[in-house]
C-alpha atoms as a PDB file:
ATOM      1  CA  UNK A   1     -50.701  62.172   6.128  1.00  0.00           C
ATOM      2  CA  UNK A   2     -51.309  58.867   4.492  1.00  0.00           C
ATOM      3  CA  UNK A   3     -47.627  57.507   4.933  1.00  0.00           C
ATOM      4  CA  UNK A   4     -47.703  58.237   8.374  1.00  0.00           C
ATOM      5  CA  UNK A   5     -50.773  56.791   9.183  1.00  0.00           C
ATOM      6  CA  UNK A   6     -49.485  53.715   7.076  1.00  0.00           C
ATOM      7  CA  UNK A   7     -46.263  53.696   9.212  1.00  0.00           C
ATOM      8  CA  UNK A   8     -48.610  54.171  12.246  1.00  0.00           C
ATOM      9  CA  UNK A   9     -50.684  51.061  11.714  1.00  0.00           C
ATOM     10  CA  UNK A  10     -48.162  48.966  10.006  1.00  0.00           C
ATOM     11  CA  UNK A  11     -44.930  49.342  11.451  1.00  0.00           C
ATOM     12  CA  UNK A  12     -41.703  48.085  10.196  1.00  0.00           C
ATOM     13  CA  UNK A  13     -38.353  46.529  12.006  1.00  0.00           C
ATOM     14  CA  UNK A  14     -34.729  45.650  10.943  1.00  0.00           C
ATOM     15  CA  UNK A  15     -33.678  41.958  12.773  1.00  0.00           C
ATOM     16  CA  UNK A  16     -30.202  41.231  13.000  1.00  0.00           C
ATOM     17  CA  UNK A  17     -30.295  37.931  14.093  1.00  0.00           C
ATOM     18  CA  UNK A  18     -26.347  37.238  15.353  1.00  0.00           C
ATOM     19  CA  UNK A  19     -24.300  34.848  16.847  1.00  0.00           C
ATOM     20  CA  UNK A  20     -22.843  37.227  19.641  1.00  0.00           C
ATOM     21  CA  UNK A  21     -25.931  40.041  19.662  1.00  0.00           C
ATOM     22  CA  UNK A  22     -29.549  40.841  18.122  1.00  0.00           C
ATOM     23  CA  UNK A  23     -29.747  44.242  17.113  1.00  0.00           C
ATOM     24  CA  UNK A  24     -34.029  45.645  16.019  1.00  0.00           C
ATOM     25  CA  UNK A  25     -33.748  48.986  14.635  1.00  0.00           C
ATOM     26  CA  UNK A  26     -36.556  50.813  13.008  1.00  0.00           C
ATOM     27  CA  UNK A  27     -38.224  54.821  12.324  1.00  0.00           C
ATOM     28  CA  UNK A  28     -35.016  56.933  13.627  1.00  0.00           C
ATOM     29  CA  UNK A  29     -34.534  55.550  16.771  1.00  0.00           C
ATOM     30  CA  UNK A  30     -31.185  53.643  17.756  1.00  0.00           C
ATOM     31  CA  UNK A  31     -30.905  50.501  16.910  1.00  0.00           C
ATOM     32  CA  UNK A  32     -31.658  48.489  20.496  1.00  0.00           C
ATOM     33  CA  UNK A  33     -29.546  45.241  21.531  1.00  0.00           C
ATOM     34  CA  UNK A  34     -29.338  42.389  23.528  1.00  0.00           C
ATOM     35  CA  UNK A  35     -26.805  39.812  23.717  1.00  0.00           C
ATOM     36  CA  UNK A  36     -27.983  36.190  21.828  1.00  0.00           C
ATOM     37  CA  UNK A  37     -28.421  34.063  24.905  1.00  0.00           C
ATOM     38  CA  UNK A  38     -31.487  32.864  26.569  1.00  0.00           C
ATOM     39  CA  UNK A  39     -30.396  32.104  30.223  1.00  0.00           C
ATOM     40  CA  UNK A  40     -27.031  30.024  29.498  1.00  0.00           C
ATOM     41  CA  UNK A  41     -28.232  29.022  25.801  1.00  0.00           C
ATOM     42  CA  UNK A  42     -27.106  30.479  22.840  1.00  0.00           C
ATOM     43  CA  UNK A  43     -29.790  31.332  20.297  1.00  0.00           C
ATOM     44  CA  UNK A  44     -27.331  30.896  17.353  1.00  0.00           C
ATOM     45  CA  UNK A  45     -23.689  29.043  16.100  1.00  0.00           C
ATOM     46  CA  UNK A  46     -21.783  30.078  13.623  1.00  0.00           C
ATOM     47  CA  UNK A  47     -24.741  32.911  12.149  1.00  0.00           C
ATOM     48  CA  UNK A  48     -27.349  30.349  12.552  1.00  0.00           C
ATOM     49  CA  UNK A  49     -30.267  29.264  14.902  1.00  0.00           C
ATOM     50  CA  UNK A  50     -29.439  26.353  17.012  1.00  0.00           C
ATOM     51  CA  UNK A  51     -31.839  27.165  19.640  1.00  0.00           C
ATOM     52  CA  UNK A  52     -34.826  28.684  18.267  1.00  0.00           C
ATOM     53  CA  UNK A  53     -36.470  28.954  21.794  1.00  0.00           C
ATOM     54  CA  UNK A  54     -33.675  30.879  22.781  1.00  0.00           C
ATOM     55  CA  UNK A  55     -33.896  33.119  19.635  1.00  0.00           C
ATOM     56  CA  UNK A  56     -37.602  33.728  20.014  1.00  0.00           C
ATOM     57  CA  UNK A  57     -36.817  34.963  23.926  1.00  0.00           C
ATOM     58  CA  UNK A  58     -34.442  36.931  22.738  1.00  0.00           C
ATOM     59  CA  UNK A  59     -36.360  38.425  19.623  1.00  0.00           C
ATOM     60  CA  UNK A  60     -39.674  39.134  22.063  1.00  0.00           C
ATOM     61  CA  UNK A  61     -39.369  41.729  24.017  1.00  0.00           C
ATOM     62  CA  UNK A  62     -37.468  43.888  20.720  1.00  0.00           C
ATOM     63  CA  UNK A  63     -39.959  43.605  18.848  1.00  0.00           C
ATOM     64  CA  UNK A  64     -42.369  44.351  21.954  1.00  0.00           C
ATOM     65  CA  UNK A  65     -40.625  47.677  22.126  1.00  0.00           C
ATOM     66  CA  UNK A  66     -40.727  47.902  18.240  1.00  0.00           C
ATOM     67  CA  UNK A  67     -44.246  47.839  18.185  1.00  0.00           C
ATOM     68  CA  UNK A  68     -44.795  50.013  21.371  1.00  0.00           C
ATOM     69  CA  UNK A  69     -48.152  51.045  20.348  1.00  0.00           C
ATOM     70  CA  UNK A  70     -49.405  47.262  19.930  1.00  0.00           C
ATOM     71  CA  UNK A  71     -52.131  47.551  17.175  1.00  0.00           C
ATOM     72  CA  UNK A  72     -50.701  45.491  14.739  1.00  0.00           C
ATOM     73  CA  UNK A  73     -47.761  43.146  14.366  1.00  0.00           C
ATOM     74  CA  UNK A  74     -44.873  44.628  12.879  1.00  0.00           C
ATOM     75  CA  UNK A  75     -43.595  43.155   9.193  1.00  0.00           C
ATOM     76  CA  UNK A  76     -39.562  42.597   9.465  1.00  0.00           C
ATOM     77  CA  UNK A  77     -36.611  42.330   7.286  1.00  0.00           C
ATOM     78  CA  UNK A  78     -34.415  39.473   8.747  1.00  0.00           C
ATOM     79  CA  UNK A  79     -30.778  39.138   8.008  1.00  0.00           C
ATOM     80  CA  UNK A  80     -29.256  35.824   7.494  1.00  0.00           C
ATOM     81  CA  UNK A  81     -25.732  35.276   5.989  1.00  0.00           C
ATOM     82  CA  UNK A  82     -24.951  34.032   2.736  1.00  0.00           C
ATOM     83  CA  UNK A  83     -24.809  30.420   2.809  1.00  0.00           C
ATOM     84  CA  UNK A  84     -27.972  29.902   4.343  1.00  0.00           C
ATOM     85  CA  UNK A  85     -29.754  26.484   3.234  1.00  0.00           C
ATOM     86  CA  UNK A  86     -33.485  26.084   3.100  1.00  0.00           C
ATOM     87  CA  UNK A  87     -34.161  25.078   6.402  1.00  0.00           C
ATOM     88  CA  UNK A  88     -31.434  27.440   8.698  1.00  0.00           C
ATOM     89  CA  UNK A  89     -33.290  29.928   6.687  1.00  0.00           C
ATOM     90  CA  UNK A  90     -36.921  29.200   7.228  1.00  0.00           C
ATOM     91  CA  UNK A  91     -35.602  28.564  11.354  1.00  0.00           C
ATOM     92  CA  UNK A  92     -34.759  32.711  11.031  1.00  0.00           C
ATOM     93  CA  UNK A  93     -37.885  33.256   9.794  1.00  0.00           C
ATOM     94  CA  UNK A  94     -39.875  31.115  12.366  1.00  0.00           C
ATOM     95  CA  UNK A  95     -38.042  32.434  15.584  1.00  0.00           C
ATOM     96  CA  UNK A  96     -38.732  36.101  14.442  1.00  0.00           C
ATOM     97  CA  UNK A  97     -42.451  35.337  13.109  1.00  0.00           C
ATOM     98  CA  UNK A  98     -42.817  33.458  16.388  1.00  0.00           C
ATOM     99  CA  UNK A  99     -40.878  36.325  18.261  1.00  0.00           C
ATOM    100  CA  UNK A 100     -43.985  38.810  16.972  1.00  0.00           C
ATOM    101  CA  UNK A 101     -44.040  39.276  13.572  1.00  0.00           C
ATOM    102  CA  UNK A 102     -46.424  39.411  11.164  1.00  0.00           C
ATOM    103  CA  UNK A 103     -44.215  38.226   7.981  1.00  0.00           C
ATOM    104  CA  UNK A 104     -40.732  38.573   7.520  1.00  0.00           C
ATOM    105  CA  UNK A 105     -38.530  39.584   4.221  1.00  0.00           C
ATOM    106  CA  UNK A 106     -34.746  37.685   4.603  1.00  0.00           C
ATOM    107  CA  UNK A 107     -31.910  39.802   3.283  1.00  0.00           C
ATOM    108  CA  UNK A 108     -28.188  38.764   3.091  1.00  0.00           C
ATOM    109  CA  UNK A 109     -26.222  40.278   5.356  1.00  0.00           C
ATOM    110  CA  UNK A 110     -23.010  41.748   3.353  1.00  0.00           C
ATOM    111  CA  UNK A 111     -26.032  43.515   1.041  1.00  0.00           C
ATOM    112  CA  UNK A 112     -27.312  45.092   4.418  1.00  0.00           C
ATOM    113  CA  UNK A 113     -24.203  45.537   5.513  1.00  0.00           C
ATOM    114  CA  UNK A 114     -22.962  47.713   1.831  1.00  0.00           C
ATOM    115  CA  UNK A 115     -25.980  49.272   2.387  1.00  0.00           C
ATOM    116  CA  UNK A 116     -25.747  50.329   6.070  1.00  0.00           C
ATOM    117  CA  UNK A 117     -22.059  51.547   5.325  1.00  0.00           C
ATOM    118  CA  UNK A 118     -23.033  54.046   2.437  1.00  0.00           C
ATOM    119  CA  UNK A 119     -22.286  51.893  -0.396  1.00  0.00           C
ATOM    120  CA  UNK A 120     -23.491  53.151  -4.076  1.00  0.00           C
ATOM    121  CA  UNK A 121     -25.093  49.675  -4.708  1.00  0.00           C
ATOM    122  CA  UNK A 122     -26.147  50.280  -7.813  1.00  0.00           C
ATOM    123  CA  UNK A 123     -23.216  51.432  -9.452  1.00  0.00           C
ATOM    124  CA  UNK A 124     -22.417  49.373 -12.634  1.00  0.00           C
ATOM    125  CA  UNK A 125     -18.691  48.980 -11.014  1.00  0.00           C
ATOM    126  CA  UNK A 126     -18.150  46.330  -8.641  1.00  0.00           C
ATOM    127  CA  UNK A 127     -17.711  46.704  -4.677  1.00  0.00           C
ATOM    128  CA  UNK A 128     -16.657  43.469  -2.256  1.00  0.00           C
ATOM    129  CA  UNK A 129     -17.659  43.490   1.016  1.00  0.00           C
ATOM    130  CA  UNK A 130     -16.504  41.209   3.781  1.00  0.00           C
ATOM    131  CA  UNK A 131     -18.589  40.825   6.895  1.00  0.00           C
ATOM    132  CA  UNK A 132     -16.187  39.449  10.019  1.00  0.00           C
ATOM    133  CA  UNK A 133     -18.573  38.449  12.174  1.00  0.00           C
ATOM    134  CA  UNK A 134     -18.514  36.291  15.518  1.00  0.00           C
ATOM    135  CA  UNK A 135     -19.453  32.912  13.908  1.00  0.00           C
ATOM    136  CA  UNK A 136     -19.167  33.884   9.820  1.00  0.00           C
ATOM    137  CA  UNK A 137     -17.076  35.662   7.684  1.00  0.00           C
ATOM    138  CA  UNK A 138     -19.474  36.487   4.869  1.00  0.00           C
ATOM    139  CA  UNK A 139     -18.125  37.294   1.323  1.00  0.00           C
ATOM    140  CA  UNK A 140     -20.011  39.553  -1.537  1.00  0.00           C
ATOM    141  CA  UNK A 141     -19.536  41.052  -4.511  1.00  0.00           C
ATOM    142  CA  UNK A 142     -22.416  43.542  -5.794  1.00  0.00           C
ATOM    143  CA  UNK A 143     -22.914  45.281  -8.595  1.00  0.00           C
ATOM    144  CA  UNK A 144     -25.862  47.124 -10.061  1.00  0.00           C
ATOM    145  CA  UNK A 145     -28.113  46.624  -6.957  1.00  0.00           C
ATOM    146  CA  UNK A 146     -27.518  42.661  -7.173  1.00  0.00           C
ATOM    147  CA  UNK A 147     -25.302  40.221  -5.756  1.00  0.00           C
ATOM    148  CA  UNK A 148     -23.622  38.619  -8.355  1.00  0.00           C
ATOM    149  CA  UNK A 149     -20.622  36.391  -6.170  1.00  0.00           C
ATOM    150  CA  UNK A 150     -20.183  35.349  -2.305  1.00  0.00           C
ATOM    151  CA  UNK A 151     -18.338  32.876  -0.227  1.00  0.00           C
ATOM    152  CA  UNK A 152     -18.910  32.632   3.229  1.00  0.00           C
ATOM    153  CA  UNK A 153     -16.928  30.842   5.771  1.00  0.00           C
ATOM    154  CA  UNK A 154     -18.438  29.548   9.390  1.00  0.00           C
ATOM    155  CA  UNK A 155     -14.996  30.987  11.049  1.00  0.00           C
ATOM    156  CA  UNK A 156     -15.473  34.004  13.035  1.00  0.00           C
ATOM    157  CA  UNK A 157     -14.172  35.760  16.175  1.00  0.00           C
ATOM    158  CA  UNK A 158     -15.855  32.813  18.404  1.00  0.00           C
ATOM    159  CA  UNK A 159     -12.619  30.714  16.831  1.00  0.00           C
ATOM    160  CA  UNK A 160      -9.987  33.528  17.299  1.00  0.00           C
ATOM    161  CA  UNK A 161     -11.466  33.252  20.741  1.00  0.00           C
ATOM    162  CA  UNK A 162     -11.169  29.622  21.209  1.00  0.00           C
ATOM    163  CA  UNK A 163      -8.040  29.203  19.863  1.00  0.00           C
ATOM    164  CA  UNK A 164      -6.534  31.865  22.447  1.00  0.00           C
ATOM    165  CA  UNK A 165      -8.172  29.521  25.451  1.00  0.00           C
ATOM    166  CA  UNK A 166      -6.890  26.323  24.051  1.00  0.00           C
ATOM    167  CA  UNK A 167      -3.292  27.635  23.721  1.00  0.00           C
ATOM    168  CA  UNK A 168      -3.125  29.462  27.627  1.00  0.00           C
ATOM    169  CA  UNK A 169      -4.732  25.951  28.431  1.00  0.00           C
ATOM    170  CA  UNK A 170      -2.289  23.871  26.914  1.00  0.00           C
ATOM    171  CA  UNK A 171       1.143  26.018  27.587  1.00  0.00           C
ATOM    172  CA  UNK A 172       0.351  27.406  30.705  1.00  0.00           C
ATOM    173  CA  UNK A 173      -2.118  25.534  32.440  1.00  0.00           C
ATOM    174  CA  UNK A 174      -4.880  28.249  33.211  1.00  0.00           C
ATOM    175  CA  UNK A 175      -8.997  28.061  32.123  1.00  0.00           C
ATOM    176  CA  UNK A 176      -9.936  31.572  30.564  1.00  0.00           C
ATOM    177  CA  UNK A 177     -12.777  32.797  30.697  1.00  0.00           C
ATOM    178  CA  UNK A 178     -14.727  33.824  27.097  1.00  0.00           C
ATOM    179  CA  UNK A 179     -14.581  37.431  28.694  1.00  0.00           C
ATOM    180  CA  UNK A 180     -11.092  37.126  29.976  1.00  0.00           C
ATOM    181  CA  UNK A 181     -10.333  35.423  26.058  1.00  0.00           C
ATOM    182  CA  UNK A 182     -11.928  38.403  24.609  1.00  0.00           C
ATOM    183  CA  UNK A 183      -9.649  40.609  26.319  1.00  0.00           C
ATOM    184  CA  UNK A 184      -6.846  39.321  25.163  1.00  0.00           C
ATOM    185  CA  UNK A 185      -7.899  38.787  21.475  1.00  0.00           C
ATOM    186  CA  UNK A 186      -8.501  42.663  21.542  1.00  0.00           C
ATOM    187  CA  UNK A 187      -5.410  43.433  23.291  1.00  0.00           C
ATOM    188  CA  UNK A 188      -3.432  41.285  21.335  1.00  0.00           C
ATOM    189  CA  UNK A 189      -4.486  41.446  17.853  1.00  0.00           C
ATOM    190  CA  UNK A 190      -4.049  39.398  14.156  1.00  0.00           C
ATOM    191  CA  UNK A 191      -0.827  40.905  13.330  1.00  0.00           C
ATOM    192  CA  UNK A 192       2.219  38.416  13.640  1.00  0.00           C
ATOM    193  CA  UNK A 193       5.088  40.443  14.839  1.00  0.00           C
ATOM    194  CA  UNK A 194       8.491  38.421  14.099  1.00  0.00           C
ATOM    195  CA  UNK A 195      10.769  38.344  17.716  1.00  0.00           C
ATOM    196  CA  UNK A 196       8.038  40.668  19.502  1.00  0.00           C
ATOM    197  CA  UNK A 197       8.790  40.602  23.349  1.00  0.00           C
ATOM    198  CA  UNK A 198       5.806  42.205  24.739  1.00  0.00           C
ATOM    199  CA  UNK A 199       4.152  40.153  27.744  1.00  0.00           C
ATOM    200  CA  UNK A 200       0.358  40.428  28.727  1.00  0.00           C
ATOM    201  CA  UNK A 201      -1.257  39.594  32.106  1.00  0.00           C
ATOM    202  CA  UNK A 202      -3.728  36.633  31.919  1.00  0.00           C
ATOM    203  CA  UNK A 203      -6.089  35.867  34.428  1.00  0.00           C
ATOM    204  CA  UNK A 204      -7.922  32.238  35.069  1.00  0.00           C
ATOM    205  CA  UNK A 205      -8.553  29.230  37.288  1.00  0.00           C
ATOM    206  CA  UNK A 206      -5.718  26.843  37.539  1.00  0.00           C
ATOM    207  CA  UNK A 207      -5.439  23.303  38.883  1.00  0.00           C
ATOM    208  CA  UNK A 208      -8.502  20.783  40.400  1.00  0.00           C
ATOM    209  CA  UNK A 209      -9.748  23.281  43.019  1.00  0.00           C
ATOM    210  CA  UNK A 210     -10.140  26.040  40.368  1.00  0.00           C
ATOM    211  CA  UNK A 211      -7.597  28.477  41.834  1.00  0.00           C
ATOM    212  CA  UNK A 212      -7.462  31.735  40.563  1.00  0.00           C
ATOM    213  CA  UNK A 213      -4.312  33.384  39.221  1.00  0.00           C
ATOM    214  CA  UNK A 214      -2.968  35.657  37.377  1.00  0.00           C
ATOM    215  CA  UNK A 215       0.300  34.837  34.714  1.00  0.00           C
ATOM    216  CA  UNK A 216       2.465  36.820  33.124  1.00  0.00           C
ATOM    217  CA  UNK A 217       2.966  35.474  29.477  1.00  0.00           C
ATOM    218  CA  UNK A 218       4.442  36.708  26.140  1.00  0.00           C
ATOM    219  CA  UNK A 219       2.339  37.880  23.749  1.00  0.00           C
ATOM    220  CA  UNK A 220       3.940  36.107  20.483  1.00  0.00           C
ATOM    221  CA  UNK A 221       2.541  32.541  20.853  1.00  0.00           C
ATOM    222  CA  UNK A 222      -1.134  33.985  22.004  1.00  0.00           C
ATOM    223  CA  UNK A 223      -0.264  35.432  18.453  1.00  0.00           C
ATOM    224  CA  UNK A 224       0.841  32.681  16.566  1.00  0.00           C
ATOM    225  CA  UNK A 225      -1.733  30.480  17.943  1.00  0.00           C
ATOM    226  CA  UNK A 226      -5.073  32.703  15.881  1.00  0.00           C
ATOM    227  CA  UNK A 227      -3.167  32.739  12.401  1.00  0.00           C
ATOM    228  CA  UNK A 228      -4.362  29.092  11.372  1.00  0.00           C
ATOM    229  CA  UNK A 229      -8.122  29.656  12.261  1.00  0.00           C
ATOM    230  CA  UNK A 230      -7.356  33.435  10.454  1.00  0.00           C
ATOM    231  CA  UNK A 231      -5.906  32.223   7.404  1.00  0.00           C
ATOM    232  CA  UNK A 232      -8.961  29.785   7.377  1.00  0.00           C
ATOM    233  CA  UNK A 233     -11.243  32.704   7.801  1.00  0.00           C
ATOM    234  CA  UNK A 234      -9.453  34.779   4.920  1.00  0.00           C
ATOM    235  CA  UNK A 235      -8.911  31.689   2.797  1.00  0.00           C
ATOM    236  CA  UNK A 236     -13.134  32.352   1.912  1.00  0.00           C
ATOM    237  CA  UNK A 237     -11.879  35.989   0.569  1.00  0.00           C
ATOM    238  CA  UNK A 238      -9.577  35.006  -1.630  1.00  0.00           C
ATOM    239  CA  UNK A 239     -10.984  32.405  -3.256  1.00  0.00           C
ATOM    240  CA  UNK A 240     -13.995  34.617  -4.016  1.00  0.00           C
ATOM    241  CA  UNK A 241     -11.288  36.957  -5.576  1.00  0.00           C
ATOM    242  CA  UNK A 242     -10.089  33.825  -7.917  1.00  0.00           C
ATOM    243  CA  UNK A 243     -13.487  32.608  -9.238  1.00  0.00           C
ATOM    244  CA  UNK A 244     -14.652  36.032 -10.484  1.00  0.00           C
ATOM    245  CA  UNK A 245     -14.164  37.131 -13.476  1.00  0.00           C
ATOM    246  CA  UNK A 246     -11.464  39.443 -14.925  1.00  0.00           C
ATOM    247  CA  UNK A 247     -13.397  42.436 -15.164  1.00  0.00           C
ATOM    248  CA  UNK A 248     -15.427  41.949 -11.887  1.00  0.00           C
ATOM    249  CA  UNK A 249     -12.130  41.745 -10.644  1.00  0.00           C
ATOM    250  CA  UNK A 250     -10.641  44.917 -11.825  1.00  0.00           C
ATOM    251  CA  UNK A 251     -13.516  46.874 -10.984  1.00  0.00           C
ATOM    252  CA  UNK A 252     -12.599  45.504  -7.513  1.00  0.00           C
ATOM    253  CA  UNK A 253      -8.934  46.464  -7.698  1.00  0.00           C
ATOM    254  CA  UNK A 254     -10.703  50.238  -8.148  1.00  0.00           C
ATOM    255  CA  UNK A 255     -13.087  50.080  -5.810  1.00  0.00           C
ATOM    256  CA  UNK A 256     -11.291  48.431  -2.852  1.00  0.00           C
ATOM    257  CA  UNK A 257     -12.826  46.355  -0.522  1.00  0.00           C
ATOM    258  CA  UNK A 258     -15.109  47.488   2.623  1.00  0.00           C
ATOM    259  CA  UNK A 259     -14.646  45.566   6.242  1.00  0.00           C
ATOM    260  CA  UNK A 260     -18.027  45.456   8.340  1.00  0.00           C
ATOM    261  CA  UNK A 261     -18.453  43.194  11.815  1.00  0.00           C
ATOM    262  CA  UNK A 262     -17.012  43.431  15.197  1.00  0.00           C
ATOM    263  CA  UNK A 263     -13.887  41.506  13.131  1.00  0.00           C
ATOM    264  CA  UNK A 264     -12.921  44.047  11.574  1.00  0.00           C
ATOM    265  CA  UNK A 265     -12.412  46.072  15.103  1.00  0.00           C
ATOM    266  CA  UNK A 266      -9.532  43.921  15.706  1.00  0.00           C
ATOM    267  CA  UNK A 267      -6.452  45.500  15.943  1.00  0.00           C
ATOM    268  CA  UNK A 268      -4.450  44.427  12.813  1.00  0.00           C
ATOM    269  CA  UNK A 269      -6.995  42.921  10.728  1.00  0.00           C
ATOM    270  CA  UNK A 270      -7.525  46.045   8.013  1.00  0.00           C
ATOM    271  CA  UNK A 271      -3.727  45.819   7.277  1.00  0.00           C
ATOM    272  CA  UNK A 272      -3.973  41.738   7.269  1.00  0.00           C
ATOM    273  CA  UNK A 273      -6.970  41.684   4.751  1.00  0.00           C
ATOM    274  CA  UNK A 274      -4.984  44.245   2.247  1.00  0.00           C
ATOM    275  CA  UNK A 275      -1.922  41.941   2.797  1.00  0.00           C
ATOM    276  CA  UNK A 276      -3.788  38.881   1.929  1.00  0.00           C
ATOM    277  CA  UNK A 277      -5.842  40.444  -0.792  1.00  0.00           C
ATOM    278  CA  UNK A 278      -3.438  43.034  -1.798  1.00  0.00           C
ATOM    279  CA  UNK A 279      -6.308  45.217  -2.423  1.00  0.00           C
ATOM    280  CA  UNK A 280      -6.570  48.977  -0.440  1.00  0.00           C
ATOM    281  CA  UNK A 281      -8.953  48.258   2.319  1.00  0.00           C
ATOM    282  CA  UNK A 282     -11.361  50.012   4.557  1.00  0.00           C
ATOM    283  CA  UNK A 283     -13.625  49.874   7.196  1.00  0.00           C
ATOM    284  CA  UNK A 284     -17.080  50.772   7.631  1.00  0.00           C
ATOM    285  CA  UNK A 285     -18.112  54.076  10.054  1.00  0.00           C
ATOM    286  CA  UNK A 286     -19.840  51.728  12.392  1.00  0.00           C
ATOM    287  CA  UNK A 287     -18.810  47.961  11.794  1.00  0.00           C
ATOM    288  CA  UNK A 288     -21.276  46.670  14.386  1.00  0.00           C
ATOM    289  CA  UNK A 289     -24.550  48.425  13.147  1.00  0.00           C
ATOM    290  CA  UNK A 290     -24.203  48.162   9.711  1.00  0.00           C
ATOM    291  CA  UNK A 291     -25.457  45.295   8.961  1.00  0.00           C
ATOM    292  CA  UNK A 292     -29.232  46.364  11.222  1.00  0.00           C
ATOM    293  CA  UNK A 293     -28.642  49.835   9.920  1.00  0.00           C
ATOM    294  CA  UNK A 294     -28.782  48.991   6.714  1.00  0.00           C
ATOM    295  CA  UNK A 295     -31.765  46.942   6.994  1.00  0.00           C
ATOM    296  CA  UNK A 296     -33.477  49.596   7.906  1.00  0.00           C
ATOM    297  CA  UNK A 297     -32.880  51.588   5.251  1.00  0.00           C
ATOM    298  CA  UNK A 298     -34.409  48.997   2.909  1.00  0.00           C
ATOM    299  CA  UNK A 299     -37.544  49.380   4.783  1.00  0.00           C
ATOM    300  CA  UNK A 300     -39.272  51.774   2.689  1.00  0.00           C
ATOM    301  CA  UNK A 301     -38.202  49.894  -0.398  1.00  0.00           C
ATOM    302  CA  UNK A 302     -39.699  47.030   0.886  1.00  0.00           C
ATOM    303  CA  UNK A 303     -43.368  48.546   2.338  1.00  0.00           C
ATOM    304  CA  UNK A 304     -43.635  50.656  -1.441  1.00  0.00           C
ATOM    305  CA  UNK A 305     -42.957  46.785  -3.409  1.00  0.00           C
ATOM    306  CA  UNK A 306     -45.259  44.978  -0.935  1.00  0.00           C
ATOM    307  CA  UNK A 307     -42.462  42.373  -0.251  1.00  0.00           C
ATOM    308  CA  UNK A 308     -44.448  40.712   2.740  1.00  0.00           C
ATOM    309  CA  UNK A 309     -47.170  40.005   0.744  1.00  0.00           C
END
């Protein structure tokens, strides 16, 4: 009776603050969602808060619904990725204090995201996780509860995106949409397929009176034009692989490595991270939610240690 009336009185969210969505989960419910944009401003670039009037707009009226019952302010653990300075970080914790909260605990988001997808964290062997998010792909290796290595990149599926519009733009002449780019990067894939002669219908605006058409174009150089800003992003996963240590590293080599993040939907990329890392790869049960998911299960931990206080 007393734990409920503490969870009554003091409730408790999960913030995943992200570039493309905010995800608030808490108790048993699903975890609810809203896209990071404020109007026509985005709340955050590259997994942090450039706009933090945008992120409080969009953090409000979650954690309005978290806290239905509205008799006291709800304490939060806040996701931020790994390479977080000292300000970006205290910005996360502003926008969701600001947003309604009554204190905030920041997590790292691969150790939510292990978490979230069922992995034995405190196992004395070694698991890597690798968080493809839109604006970070976020590195960690954890052992025994901690995190003892990460590397994070600010490369994500924003880029893939980007680098899709800027090649129909230059060879063919037509403005995509980031919708219409999205599309395609899902259709398409990361997977370089030598002398491939499929073709894929683009639509866009053309010309200085923004007339819409529709091309027909091959698939291959759509293809070709990701794998720099990919290699970039996996460049941050490999090089966390060479400054480990030996052990760390076998223990790996055992254990795999686990893909979280709407990255790792993207048809190709499981069998382009075990090429790259030459490691067996696999992908969390739900990619997107991990990261909130697992939050929330550190919730109790963190009301039974008092970390707000």
């Amino acid at each position: 009776m007393e734990i409920l009336s503490r969870s009554f009185y003091n409730p408790t969210v999960a913030v995943d603050l992200g570039t493309a969505h905010t995800r608030v989960a808490w108790g048993t419910q699903p975890a609810l969602e809203l896209p990071s944009l404020a109007g026509e401003r985005s709340a955050l670039r590259y997994g942090i808060v450039v706009d933090q009037g945008a992120a409080v707009a969009v953090l409000q009226p979650l954690l309005r619904s978290a806290n239905r019952l509205g008799i006291l302010r709800p304490c939060a653990i806040a996701c931020v990725p790994t390479d977080v300075n000292s300000r970006e970080r205290e910005a996360v914790v502003d926008c969701v204090m600001k947003a309604g909260a009554a204190a905030v605990f920041v997590v790292l988001e691969p150790f939510a995201a292990a978490v979230g997808a069922g992995v034995d964290i405190a196992s004395p062997y070694a698991h890597m996780i690798v968080d493809i998010g839109e604006g970070v792909t976020d590195c960690a290796i954890i052992r025994e509860g901690k995190i003892i290595a990460t590397r994070a990149v600010r490369l994500g599926c924003s880029d893939l995106r980007e680098a899709i519009a800027g090649t129909i733009l230059t060879e063919w002449g037509l403005c995509v949409t980031t919708q219409e780019a999205e599309r395609i990067l899902r259709r398409v894939g990361v997977v370089q397929a030598s002398g491939e002669k499929e073709c894929i219908s683009i639509a866009g605006f053309s010309g200085k009176n923004d007339t819409q058409a529709i091309l027909r174009v091959p698939i291959n150089p759509i293809r070709t034009s990701i794998q720099p800003v990919l290699t970039a992003m996996l460049d941050g996963v490999v090089t966390l692989l060479h400054d480990i240590k030996h052990e760390c590293g076998s223990q790996i080599i055992d254990t795999g490595l686990l893909l979280t993040g709407g990255g790792s939907l993207l048809r190709g990329m499981r069998d382009r991270v075990a090429e790259t890392t030459l490691l067996d790869v696999s992908s969390a049960a739900d990619p997107l939610g991990a990261v909130v998911y697992g939050a929330r299960r550190m919730l109790p931990v963190a009301r039974a240690l008092k970390l707000w206080n």
